[in-house]
PDB file of N, CA and C in Angstrom:
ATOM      1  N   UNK A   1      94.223  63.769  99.337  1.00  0.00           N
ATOM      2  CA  UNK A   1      94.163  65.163  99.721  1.00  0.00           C
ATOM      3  C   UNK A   1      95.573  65.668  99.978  1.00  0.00           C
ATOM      4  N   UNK A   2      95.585  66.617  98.944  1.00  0.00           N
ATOM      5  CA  UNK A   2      97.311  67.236  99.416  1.00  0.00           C
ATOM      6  C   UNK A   2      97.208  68.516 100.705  1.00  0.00           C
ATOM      7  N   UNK A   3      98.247  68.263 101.526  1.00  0.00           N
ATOM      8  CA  UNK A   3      98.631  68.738 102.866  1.00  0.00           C
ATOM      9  C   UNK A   3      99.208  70.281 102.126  1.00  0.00           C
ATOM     10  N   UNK A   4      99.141  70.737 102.943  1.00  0.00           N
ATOM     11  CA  UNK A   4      99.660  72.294 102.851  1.00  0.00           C
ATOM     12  C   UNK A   4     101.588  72.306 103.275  1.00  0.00           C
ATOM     13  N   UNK A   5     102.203  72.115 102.576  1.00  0.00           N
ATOM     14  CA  UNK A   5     103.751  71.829 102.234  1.00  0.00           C
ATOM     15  C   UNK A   5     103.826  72.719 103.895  1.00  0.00           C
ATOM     16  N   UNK A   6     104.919  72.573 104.575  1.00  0.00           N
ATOM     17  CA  UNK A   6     105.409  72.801 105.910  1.00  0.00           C
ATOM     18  C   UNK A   6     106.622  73.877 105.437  1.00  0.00           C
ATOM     19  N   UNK A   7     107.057  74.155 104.480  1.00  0.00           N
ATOM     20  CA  UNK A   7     107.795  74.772 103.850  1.00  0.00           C
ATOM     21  C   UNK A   7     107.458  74.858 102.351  1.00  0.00           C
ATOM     22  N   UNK A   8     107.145  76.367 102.280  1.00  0.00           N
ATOM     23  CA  UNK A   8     106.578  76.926 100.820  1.00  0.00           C
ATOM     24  C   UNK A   8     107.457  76.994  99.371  1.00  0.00           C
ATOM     25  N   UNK A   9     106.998  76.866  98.844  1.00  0.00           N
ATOM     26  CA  UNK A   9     108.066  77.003  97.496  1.00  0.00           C
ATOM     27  C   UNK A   9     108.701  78.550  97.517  1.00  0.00           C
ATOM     28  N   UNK A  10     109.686  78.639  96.990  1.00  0.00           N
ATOM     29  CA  UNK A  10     110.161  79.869  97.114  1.00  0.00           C
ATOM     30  C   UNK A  10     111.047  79.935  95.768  1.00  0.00           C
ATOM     31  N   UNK A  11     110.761  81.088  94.971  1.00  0.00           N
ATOM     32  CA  UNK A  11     111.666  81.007  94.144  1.00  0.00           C
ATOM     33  C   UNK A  11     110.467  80.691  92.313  1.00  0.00           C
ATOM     34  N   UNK A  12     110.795  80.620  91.403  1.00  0.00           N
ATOM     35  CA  UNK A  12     110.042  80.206  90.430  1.00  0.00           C
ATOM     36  C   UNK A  12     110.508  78.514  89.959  1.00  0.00           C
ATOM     37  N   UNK A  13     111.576  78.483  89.837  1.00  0.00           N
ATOM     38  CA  UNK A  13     112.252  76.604  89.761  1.00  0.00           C
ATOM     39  C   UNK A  13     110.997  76.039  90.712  1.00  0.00           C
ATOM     40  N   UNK A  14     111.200  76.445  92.089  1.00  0.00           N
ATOM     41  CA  UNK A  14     110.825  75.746  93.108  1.00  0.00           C
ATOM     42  C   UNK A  14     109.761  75.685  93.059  1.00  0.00           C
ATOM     43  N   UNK A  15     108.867  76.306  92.641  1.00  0.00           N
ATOM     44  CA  UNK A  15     107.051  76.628  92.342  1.00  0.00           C
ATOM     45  C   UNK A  15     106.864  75.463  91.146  1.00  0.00           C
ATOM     46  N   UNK A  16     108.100  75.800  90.269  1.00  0.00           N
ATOM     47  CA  UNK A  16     107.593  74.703  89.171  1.00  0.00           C
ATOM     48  C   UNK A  16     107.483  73.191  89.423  1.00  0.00           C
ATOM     49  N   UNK A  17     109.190  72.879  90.664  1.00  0.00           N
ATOM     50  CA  UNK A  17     109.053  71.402  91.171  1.00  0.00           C
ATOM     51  C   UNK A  17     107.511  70.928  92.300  1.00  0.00           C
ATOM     52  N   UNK A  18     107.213  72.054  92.736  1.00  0.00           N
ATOM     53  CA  UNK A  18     106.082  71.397  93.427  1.00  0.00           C
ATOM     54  C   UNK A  18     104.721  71.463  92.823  1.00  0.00           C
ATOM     55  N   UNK A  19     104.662  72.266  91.470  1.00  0.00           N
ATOM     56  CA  UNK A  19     103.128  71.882  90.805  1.00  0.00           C
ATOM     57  C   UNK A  19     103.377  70.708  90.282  1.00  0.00           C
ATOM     58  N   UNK A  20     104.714  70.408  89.491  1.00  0.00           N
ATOM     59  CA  UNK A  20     104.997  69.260  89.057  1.00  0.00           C
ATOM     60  C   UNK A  20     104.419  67.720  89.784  1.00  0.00           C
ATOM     61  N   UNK A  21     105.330  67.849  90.609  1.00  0.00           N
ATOM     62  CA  UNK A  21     105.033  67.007  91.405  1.00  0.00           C
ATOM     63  C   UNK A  21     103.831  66.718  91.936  1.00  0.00           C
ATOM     64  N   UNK A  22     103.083  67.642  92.770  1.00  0.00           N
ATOM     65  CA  UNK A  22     101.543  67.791  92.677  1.00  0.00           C
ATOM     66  C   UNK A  22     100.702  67.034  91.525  1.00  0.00           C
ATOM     67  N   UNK A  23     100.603  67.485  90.569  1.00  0.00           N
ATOM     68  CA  UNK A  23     100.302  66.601  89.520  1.00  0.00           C
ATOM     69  C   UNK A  23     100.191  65.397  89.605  1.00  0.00           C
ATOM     70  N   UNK A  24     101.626  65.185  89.131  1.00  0.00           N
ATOM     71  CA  UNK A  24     102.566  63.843  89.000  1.00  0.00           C
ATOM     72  C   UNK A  24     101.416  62.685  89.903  1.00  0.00           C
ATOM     73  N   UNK A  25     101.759  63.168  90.827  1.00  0.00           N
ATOM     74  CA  UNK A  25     101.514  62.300  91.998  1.00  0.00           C
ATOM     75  C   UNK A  25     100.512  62.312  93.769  1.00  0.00           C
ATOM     76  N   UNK A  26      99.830  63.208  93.095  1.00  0.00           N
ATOM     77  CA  UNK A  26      98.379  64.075  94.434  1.00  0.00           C
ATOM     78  C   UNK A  26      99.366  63.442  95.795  1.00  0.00           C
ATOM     79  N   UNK A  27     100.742  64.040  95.702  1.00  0.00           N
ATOM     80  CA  UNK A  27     100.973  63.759  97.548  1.00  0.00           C
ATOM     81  C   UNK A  27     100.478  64.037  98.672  1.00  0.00           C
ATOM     82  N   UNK A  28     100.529  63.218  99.767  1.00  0.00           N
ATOM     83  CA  UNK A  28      99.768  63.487 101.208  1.00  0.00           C
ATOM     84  C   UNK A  28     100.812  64.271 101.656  1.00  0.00           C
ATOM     85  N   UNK A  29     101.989  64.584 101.278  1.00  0.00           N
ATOM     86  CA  UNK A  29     102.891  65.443 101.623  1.00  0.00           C
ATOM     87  C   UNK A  29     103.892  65.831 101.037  1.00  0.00           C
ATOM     88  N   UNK A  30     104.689  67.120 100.783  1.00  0.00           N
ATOM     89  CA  UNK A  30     105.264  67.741  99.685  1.00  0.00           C
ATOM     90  C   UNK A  30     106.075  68.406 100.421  1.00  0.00           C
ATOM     91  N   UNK A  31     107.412  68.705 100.271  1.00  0.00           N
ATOM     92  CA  UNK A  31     108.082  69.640 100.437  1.00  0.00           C
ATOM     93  C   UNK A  31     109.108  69.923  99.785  1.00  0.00           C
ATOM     94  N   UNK A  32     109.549  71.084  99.026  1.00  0.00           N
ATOM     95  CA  UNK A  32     110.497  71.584  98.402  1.00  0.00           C
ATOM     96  C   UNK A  32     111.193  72.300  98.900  1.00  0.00           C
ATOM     97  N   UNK A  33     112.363  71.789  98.964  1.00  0.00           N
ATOM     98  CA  UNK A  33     113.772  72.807 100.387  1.00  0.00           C
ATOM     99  C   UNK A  33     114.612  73.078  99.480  1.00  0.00           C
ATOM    100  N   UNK A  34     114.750  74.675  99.244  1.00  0.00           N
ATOM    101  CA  UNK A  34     116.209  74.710  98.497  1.00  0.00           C
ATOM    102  C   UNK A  34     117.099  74.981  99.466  1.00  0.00           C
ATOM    103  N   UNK A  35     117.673  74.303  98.822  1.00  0.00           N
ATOM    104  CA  UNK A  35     119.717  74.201  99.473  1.00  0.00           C
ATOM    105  C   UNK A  35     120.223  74.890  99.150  1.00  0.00           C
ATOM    106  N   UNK A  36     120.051  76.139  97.905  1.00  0.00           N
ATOM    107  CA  UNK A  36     120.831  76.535  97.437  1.00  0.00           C
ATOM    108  C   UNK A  36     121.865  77.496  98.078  1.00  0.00           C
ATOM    109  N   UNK A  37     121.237  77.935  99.219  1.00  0.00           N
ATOM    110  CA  UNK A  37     122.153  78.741  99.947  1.00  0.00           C
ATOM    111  C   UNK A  37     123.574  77.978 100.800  1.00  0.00           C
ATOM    112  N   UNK A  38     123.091  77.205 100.802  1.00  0.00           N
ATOM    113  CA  UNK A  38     124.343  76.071 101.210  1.00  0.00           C
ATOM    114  C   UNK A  38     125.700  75.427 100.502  1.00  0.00           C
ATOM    115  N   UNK A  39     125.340  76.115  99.296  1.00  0.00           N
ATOM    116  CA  UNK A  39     126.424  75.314  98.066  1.00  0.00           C
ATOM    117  C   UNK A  39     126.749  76.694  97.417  1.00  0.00           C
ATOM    118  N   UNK A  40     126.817  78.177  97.972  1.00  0.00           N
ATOM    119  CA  UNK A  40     127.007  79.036  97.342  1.00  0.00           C
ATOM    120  C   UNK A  40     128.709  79.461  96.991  1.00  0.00           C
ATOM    121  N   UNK A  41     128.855  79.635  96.105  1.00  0.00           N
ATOM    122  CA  UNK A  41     130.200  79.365  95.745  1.00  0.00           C
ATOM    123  C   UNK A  41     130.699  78.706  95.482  1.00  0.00           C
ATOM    124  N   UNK A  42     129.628  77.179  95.603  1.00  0.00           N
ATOM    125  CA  UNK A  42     130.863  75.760  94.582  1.00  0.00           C
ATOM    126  C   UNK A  42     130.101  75.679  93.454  1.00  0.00           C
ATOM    127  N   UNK A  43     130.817  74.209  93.225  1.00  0.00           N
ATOM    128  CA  UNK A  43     130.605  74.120  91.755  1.00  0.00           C
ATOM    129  C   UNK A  43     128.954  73.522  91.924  1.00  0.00           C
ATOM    130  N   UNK A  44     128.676  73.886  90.304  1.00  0.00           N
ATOM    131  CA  UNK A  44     127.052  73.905  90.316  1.00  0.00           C
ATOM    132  C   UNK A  44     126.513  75.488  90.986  1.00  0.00           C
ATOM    133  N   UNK A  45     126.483  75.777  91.409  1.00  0.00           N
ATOM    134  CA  UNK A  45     125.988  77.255  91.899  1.00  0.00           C
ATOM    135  C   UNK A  45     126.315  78.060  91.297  1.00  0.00           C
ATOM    136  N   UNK A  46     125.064  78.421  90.281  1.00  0.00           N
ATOM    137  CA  UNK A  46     124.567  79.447  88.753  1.00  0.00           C
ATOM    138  C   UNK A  46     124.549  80.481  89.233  1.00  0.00           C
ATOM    139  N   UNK A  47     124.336  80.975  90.633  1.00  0.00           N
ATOM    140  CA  UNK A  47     124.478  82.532  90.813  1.00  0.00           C
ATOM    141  C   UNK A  47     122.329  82.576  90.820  1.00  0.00           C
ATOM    142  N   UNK A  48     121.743  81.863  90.228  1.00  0.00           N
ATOM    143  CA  UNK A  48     120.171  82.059  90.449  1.00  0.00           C
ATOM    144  C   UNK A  48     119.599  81.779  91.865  1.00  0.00           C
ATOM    145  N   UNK A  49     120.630  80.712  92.659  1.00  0.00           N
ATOM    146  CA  UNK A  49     119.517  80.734  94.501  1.00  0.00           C
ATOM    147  C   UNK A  49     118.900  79.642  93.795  1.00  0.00           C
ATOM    148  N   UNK A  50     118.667  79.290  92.901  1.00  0.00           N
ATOM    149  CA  UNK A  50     118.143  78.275  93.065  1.00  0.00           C
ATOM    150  C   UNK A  50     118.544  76.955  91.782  1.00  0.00           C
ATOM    151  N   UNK A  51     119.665  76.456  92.723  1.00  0.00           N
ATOM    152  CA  UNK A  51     120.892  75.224  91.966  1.00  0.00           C
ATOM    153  C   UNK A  51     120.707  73.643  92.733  1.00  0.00           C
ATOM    154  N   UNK A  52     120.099  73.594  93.998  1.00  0.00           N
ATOM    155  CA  UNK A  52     120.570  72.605  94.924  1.00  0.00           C
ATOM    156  C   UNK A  52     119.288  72.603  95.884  1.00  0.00           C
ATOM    157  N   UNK A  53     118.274  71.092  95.382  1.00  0.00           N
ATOM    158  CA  UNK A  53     117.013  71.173  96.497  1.00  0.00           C
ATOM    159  C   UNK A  53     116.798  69.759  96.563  1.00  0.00           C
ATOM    160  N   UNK A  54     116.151  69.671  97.800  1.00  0.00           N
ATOM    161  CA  UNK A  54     115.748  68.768  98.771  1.00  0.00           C
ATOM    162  C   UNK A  54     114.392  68.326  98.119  1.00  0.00           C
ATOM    163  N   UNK A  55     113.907  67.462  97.680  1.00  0.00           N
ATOM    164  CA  UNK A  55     112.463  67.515  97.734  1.00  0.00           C
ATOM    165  C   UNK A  55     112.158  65.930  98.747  1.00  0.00           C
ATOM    166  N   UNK A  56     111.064  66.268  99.862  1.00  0.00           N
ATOM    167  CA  UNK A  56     110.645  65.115 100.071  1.00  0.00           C
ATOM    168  C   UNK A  56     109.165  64.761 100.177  1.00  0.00           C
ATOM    169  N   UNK A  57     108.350  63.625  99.378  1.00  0.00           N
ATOM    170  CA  UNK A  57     107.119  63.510  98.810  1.00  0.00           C
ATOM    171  C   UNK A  57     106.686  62.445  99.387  1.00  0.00           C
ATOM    172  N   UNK A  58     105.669  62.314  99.886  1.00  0.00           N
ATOM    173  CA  UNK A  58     104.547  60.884 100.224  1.00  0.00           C
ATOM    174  C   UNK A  58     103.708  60.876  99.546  1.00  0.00           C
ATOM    175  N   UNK A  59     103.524  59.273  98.951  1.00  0.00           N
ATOM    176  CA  UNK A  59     102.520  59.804  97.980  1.00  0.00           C
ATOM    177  C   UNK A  59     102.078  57.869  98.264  1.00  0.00           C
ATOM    178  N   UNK A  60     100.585  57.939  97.865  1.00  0.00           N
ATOM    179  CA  UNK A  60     100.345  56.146  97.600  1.00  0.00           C
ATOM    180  C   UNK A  60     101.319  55.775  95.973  1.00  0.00           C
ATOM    181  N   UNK A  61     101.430  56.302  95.566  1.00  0.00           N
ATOM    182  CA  UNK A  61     102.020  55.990  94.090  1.00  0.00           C
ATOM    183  C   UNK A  61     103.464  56.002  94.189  1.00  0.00           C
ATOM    184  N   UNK A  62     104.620  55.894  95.503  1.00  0.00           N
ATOM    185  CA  UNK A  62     105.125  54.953  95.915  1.00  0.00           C
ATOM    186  C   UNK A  62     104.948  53.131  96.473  1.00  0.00           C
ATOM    187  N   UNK A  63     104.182  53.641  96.557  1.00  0.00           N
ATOM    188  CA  UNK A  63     103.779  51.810  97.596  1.00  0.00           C
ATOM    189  C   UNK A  63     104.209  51.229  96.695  1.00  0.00           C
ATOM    190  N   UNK A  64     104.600  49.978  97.264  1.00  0.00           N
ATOM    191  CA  UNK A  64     105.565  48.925  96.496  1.00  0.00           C
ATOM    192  C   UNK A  64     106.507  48.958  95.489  1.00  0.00           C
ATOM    193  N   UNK A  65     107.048  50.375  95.633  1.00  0.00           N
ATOM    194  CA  UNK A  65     107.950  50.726  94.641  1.00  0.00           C
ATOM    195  C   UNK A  65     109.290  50.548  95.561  1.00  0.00           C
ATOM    196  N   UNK A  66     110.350  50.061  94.968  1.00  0.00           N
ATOM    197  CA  UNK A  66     111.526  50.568  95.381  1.00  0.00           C
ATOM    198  C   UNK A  66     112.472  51.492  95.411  1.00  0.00           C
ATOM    199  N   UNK A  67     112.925  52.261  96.334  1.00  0.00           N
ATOM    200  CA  UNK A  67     113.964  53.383  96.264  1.00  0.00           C
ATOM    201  C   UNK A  67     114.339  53.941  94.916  1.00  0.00           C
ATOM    202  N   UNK A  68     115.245  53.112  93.947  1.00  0.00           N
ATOM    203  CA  UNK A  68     115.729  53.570  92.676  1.00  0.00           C
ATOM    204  C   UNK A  68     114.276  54.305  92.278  1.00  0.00           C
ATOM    205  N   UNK A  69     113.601  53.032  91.829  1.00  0.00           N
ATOM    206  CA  UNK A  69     112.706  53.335  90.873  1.00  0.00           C
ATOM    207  C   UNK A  69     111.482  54.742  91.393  1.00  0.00           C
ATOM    208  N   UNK A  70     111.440  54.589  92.444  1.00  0.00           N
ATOM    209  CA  UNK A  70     110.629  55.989  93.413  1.00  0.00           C
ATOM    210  C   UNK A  70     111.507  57.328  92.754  1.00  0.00           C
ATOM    211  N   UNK A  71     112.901  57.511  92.932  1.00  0.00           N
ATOM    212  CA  UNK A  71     113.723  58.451  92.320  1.00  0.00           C
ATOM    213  C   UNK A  71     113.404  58.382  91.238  1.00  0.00           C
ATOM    214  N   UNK A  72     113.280  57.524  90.268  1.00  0.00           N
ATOM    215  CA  UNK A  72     113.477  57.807  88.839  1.00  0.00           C
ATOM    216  C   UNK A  72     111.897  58.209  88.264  1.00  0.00           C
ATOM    217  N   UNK A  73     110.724  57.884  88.835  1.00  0.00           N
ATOM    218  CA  UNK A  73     109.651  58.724  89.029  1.00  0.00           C
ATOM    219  C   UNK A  73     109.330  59.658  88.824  1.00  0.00           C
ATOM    220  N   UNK A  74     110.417  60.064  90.213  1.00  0.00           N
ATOM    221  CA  UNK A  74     110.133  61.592  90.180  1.00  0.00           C
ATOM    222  C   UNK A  74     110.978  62.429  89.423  1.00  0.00           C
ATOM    223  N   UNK A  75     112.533  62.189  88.972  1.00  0.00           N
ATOM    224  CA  UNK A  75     112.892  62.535  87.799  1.00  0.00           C
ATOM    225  C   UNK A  75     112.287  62.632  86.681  1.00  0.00           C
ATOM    226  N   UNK A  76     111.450  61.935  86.571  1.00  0.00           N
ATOM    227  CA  UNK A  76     110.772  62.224  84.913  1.00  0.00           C
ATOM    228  C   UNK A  76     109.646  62.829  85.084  1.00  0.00           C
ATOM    229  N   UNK A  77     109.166  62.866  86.215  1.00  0.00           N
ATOM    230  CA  UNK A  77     108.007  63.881  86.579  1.00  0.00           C
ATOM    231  C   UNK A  77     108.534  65.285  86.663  1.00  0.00           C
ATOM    232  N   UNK A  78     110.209  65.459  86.543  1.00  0.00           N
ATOM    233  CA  UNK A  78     110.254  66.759  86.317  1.00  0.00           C
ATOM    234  C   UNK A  78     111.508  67.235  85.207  1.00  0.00           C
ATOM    235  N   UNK A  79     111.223  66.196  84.622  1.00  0.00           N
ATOM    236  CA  UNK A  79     111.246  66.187  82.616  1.00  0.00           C
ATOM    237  C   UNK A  79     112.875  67.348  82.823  1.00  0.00           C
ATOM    238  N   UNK A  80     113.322  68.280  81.999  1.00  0.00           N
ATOM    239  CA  UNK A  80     114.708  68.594  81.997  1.00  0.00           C
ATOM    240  C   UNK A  80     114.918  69.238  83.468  1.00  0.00           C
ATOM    241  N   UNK A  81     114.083  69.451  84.455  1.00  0.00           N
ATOM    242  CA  UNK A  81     114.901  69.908  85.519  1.00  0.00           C
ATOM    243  C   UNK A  81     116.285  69.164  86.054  1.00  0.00           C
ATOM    244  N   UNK A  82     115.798  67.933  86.941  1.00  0.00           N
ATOM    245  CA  UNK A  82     117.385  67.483  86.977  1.00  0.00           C
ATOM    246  C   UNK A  82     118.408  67.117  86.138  1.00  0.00           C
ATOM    247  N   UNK A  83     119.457  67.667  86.356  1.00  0.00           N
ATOM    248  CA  UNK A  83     120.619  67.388  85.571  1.00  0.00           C
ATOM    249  C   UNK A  83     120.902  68.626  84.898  1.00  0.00           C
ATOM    250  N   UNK A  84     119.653  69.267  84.114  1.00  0.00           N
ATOM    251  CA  UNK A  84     119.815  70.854  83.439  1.00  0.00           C
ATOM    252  C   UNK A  84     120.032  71.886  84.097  1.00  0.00           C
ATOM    253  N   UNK A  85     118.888  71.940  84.727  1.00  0.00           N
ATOM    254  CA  UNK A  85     118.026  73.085  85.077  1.00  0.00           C
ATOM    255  C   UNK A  85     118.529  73.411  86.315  1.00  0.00           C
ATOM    256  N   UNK A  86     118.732  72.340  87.045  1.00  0.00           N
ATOM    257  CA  UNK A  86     118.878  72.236  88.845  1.00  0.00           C
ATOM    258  C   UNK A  86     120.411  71.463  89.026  1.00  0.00           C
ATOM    259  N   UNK A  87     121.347  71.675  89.683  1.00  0.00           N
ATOM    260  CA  UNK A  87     122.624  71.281  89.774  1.00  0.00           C
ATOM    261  C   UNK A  87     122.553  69.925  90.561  1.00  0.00           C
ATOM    262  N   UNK A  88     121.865  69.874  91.544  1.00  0.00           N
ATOM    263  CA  UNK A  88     121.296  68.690  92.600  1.00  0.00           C
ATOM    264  C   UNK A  88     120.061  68.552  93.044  1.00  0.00           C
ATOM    265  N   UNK A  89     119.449  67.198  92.985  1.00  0.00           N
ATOM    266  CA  UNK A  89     118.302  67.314  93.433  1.00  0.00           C
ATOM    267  C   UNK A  89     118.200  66.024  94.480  1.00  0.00           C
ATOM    268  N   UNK A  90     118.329  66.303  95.594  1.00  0.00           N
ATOM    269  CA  UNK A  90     117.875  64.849  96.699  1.00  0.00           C
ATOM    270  C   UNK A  90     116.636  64.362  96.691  1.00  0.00           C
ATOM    271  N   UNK A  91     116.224  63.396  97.003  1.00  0.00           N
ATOM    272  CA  UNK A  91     115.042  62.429  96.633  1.00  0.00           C
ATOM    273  C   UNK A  91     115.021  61.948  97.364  1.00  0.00           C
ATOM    274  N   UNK A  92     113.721  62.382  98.385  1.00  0.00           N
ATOM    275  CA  UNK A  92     113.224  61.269  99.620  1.00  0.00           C
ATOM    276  C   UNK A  92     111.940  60.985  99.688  1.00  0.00           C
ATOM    277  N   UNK A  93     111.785  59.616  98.766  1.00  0.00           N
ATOM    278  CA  UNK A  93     110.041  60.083  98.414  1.00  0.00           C
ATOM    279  C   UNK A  93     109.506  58.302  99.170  1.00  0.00           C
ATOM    280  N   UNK A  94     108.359  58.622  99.844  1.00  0.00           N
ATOM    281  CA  UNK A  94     107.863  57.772 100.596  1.00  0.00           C
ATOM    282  C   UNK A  94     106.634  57.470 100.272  1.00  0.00           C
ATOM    283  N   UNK A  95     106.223  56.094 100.893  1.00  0.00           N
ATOM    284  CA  UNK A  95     104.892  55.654 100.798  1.00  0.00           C
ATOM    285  C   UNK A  95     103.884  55.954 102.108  1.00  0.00           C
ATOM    286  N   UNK A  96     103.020  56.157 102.351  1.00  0.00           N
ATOM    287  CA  UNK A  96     102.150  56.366 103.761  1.00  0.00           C
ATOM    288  C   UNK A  96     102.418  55.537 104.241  1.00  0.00           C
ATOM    289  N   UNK A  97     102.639  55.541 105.776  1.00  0.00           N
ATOM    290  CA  UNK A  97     102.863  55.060 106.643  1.00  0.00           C
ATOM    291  C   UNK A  97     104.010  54.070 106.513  1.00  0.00           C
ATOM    292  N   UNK A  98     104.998  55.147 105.483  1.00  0.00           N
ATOM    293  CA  UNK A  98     106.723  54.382 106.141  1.00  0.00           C
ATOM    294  C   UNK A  98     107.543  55.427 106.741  1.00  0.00           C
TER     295      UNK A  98
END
């Protein structure tokens, strides 16, 4: 059962990383934080608000995964966003009850 995110998507990128993810992976918890207001004026910051996000996910489809491979997951669960689309993306994705 997915939780009602504690912080809403905002933005259209950001709507797209959390259906994505949703999908991907039915998390018990989701949140998509853009940063982008924090990096305004350096490098990477497209001028769109939305260059630089936080996502952090619980999901059982971590369990027994390790760190790298949990990141690289969720990178491909969101196919050209990182690296293209999005300037930074942090990755804090957990298993229940860690």
């Amino acid at each position: 059962m997915t939780q009602t995110p504690s912080i809403a998507p905002t933005g259209p990128l950001a709507a797209e990383i959390h259906q994505l993810l949703t999908e991907a992976f039915a998390p018990a918890r989701l949140e998509v934080i853009n940063d982008s207001a924090s990096h305004a004026g350096h490098m990477g910051d497209d001028g769109t608000g939305e260059s630089h996000f936080t996502v952090e996910i619980e999901s059982a489809s971590f369990a027994g995964v390790n760190r790298v491979m949990r990141q690289r997951m969720v990178n491909r669960a969101l196919g050209d966003i990182p690296g293209q689309r999005v300037h930074a993306l942090a990755i804090r994705a957990t298993a229940p009850g860690e």
